[in-house]
N, C-alpha and C. Protein backbone atom coordinates (compact mmCIF):
# COMPACT_ATOMS: atom_id res chain seq x y z
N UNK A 1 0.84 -1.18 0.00
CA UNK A 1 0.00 0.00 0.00
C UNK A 1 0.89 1.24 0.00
N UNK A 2 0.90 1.86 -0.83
CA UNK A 2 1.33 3.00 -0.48
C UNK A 2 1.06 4.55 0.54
N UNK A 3 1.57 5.07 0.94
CA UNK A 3 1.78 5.82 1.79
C UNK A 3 1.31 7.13 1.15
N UNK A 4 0.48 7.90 2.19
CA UNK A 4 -0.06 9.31 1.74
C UNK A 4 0.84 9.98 1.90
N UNK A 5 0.29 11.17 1.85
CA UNK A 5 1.63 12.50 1.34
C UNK A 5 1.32 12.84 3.38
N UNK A 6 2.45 13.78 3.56
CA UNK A 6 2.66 13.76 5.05
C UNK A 6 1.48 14.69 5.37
N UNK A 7 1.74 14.80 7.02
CA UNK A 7 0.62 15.73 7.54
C UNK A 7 1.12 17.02 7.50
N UNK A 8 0.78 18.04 6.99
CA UNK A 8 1.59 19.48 7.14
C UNK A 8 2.19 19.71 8.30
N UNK A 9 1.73 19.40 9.49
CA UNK A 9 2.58 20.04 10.53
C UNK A 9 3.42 18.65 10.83
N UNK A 10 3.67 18.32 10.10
CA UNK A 10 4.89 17.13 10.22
C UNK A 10 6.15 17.55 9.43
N UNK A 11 5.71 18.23 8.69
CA UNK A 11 6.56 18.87 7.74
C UNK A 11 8.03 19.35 8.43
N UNK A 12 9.19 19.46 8.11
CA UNK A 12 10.30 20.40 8.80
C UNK A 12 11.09 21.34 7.62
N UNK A 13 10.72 20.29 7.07
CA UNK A 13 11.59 21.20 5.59
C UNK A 13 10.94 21.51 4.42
N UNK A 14 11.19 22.49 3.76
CA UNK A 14 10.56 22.65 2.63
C UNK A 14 10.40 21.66 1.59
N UNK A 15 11.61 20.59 1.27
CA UNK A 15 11.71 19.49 0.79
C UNK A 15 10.32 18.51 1.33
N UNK A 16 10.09 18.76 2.54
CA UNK A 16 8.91 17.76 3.14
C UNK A 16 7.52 18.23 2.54
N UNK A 17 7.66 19.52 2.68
CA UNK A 17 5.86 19.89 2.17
C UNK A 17 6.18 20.07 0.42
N UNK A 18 7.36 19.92 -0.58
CA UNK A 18 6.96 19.96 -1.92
C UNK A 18 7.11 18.30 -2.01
N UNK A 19 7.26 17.65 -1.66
CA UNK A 19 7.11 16.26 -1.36
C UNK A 19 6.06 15.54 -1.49
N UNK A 20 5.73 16.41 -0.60
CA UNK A 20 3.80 16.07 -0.44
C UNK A 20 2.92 16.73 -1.25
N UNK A 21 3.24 18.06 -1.58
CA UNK A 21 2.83 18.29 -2.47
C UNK A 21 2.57 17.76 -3.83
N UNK A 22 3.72 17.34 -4.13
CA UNK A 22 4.12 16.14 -5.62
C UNK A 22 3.25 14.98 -5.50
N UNK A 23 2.97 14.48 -4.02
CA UNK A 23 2.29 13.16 -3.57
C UNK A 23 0.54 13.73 -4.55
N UNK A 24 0.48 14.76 -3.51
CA UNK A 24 -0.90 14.99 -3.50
C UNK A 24 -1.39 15.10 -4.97
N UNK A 25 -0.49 15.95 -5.75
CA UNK A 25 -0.31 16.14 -7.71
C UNK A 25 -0.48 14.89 -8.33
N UNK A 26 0.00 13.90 -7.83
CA UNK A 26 -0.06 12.54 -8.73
C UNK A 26 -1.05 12.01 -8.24
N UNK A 27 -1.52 11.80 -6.97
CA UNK A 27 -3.05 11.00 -6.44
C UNK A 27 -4.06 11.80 -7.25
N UNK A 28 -3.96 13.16 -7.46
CA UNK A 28 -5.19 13.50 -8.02
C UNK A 28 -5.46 13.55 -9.50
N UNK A 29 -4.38 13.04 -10.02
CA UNK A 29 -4.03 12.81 -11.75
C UNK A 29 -4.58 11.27 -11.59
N UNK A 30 -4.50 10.37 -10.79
CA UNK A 30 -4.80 9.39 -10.67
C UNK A 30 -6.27 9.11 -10.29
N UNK A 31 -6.76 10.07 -9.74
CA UNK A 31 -8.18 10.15 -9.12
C UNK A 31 -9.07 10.84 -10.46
N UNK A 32 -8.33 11.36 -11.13
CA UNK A 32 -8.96 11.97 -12.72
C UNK A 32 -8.98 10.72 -13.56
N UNK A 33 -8.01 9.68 -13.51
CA UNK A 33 -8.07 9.01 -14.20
C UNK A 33 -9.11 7.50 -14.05
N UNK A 34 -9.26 7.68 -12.60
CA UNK A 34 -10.73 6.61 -12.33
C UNK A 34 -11.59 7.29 -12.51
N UNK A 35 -11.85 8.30 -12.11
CA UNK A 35 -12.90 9.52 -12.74
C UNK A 35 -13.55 9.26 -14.31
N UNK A 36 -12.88 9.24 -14.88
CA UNK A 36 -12.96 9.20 -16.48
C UNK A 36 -13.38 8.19 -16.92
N UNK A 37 -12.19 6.77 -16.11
CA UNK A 37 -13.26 5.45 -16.52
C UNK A 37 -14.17 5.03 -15.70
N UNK A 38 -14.96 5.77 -14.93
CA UNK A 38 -16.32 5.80 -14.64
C UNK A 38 -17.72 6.33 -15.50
N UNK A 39 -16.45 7.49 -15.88
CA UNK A 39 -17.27 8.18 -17.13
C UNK A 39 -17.58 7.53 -18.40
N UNK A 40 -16.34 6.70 -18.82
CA UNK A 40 -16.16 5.75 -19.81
C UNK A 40 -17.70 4.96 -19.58
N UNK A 41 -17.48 4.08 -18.36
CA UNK A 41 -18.19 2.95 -17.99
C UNK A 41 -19.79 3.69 -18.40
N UNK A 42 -19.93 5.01 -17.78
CA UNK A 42 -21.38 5.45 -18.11
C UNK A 42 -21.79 5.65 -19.24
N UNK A 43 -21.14 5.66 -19.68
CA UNK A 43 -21.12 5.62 -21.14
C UNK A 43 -21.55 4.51 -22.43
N UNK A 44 -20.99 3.46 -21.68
CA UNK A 44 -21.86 2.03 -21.84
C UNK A 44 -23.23 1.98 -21.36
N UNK A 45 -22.82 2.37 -19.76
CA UNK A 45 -24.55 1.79 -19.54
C UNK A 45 -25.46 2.63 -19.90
N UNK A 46 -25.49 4.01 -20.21
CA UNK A 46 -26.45 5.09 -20.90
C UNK A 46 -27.16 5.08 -21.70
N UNK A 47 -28.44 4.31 -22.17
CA UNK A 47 -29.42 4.07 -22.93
C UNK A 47 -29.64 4.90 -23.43
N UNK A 48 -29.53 6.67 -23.24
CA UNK A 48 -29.53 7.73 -23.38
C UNK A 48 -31.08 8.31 -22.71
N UNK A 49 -31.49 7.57 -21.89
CA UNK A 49 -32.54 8.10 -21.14
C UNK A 49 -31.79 9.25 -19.84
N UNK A 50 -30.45 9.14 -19.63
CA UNK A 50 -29.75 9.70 -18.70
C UNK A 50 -29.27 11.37 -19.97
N UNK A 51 -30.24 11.95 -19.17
CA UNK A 51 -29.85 13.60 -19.90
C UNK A 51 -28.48 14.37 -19.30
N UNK A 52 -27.72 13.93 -20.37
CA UNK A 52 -26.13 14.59 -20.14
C UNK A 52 -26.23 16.18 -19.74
N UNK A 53 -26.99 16.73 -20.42
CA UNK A 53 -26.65 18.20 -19.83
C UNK A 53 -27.96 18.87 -19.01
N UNK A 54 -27.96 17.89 -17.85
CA UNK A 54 -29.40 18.17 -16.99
C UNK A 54 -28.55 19.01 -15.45
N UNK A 55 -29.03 20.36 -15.94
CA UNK A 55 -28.94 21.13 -14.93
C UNK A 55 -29.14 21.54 -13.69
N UNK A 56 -30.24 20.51 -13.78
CA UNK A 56 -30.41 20.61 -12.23
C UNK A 56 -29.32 19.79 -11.80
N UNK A 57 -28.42 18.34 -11.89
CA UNK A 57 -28.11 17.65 -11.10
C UNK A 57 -26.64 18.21 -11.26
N UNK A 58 -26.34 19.32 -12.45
CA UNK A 58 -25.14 20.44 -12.34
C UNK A 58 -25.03 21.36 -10.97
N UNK A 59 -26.00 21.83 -10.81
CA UNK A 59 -25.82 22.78 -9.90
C UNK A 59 -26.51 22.15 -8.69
N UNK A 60 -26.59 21.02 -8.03
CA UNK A 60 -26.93 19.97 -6.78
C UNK A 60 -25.41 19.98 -6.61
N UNK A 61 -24.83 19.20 -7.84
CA UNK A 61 -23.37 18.56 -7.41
C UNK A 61 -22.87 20.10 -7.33
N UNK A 62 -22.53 20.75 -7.73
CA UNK A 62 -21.71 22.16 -7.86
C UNK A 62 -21.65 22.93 -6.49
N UNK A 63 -23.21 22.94 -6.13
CA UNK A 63 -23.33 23.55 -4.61
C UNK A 63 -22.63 23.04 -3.39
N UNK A 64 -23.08 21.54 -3.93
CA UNK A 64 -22.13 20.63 -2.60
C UNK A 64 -21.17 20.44 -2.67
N UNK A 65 -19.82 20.67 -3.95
CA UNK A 65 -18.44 20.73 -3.79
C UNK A 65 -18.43 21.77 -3.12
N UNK A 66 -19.06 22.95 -3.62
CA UNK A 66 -18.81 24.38 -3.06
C UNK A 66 -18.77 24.24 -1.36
N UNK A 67 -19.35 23.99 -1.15
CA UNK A 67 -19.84 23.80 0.27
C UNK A 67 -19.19 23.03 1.01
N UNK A 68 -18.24 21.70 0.46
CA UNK A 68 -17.21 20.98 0.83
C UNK A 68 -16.01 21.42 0.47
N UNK A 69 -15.41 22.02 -0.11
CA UNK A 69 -14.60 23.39 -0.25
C UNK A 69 -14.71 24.40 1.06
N UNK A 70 -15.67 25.22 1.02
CA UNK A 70 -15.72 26.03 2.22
C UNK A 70 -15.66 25.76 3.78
N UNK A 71 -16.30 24.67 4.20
CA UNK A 71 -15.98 23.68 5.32
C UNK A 71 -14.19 23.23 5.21
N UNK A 72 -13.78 23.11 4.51
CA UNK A 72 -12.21 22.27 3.97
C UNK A 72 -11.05 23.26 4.75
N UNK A 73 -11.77 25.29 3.53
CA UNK A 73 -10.62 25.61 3.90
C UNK A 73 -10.38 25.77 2.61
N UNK A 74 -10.42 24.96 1.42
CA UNK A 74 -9.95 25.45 0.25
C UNK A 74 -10.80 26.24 -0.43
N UNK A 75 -10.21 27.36 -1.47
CA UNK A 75 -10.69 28.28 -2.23
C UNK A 75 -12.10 27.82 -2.71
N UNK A 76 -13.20 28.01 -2.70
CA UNK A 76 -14.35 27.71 -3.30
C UNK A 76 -14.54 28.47 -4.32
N UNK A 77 -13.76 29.62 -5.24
CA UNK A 77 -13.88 30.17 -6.81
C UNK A 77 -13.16 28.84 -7.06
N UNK A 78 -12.17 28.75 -6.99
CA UNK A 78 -11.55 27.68 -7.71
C UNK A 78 -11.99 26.08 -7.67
N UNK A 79 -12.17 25.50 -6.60
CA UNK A 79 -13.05 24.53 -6.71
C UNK A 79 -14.13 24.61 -7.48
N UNK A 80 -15.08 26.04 -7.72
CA UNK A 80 -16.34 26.04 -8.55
C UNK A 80 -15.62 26.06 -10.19
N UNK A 81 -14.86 26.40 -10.04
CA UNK A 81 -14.42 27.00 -11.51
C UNK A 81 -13.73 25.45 -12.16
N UNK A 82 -12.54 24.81 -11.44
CA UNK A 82 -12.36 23.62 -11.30
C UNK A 82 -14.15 22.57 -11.94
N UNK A 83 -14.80 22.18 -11.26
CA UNK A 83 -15.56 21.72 -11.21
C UNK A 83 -16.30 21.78 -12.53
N UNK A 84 -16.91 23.29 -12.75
CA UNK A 84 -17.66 24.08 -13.73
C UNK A 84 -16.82 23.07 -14.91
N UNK A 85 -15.57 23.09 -15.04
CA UNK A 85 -14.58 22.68 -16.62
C UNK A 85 -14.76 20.99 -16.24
N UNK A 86 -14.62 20.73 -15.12
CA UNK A 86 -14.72 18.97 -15.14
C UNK A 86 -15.96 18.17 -15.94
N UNK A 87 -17.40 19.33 -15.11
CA UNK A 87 -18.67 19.00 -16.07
C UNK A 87 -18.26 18.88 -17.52
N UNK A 88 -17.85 19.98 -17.86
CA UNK A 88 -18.19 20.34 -19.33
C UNK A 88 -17.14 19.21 -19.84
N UNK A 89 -15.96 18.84 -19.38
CA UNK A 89 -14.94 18.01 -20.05
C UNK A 89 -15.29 16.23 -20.06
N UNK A 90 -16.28 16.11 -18.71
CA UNK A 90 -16.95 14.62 -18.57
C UNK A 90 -17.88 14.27 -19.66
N UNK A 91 -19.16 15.33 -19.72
CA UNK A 91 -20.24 15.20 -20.74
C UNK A 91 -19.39 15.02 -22.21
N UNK A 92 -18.49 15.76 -22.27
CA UNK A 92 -17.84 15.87 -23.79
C UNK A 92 -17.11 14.29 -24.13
N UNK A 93 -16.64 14.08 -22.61
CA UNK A 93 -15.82 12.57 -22.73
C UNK A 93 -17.16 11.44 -22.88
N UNK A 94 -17.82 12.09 -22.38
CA UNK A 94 -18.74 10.82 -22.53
C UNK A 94 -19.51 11.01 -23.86
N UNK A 95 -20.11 11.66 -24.31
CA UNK A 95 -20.11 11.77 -26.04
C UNK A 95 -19.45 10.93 -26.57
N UNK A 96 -18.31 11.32 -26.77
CA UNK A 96 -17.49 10.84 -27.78
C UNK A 96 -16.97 9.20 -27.31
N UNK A 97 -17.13 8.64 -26.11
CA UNK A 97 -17.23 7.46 -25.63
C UNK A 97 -18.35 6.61 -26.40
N UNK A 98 -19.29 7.55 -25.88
CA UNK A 98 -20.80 6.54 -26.98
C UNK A 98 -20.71 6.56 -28.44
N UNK A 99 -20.29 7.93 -28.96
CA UNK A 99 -20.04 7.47 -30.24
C UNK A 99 -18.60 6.49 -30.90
N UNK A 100 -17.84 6.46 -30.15
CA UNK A 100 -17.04 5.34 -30.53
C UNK A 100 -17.41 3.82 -30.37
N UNK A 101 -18.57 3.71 -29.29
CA UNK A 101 -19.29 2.57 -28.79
C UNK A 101 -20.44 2.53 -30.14
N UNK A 102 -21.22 3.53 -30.65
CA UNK A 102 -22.00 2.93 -31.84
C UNK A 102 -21.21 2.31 -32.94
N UNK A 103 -19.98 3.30 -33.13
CA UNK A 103 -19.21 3.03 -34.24
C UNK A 103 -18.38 1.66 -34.18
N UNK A 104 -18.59 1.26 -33.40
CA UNK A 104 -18.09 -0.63 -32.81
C UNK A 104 -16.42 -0.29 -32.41
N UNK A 105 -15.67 1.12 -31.83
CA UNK A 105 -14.47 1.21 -31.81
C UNK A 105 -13.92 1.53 -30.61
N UNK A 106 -14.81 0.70 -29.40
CA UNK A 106 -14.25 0.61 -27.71
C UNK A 106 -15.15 -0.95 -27.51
C-alpha cells in the first residue's frame, strides 16, 4: 500500500511539504483518471434516457463541492471553476465514448 503524502505540521523542511505536495499532484491525476473510466463505464450503460446536460443535477453537485470546499478551507472560486470545466470536459468525454461505442471502436 502505499503511503499518503505527510501531515503538514509534520513537515520540517521545505523538501517535506513539496514532497507532499508532488504526492498529493499525482493521487489526483490518478483520481482523474478513475474519474474518467467511470465516465467511460457510463457511457456504456447510458441508454440515453440519462440527460447529459441536466442542470439541475449540475448545480446539486456544484453547490455541494462548493460547500465541501468552504468547510475544507480550500478556495471555493476555484473549486467552482475547477468543477464548472470537469462537467463540461466529462459530458464531452462521454459523447465521444458513446459514439465510438455505436461506431463498434471501444
Amino acid at each position: 500500500m502505499s503511503e499518503g503524502p505527510p501531515n503538514p505540521d509534520d513537515c520540517v523542511t521545505l523538501d517535506d511539504v513539496f514532497g507532499g505536495i508532488d504526492l498529493v499532484d499525482r493521487q489526483l491525476i490518478d483520481l482523474l483518471s478513475r474519474r474518467f473510466a467511470l465516465v467511460r463505464a457510463a457511457a456504456k450503460l447510458n441508454d440515453g434516457r440519462f440527460n447529459l446536460d441536466d442542470e439541475d443535477r449540475r448545480r446539486a453537485v456544484l453547490s455541494a463541492i462548493r460547500r465541501r470546499a468552504f468547510e475544507q478551507g480550500v478556495p471555493v472560486g476555484l473549486v467552482g471553476d475547477f468543477w464548472d470545466r470537469l462537467f463540461d470536459a466529462s459530458v464531452a468525454f462521454e459523447r465521444q465514448a458513446r459514439e465510438r461505442l455505436r461506431a463498434g471502436n471501444e
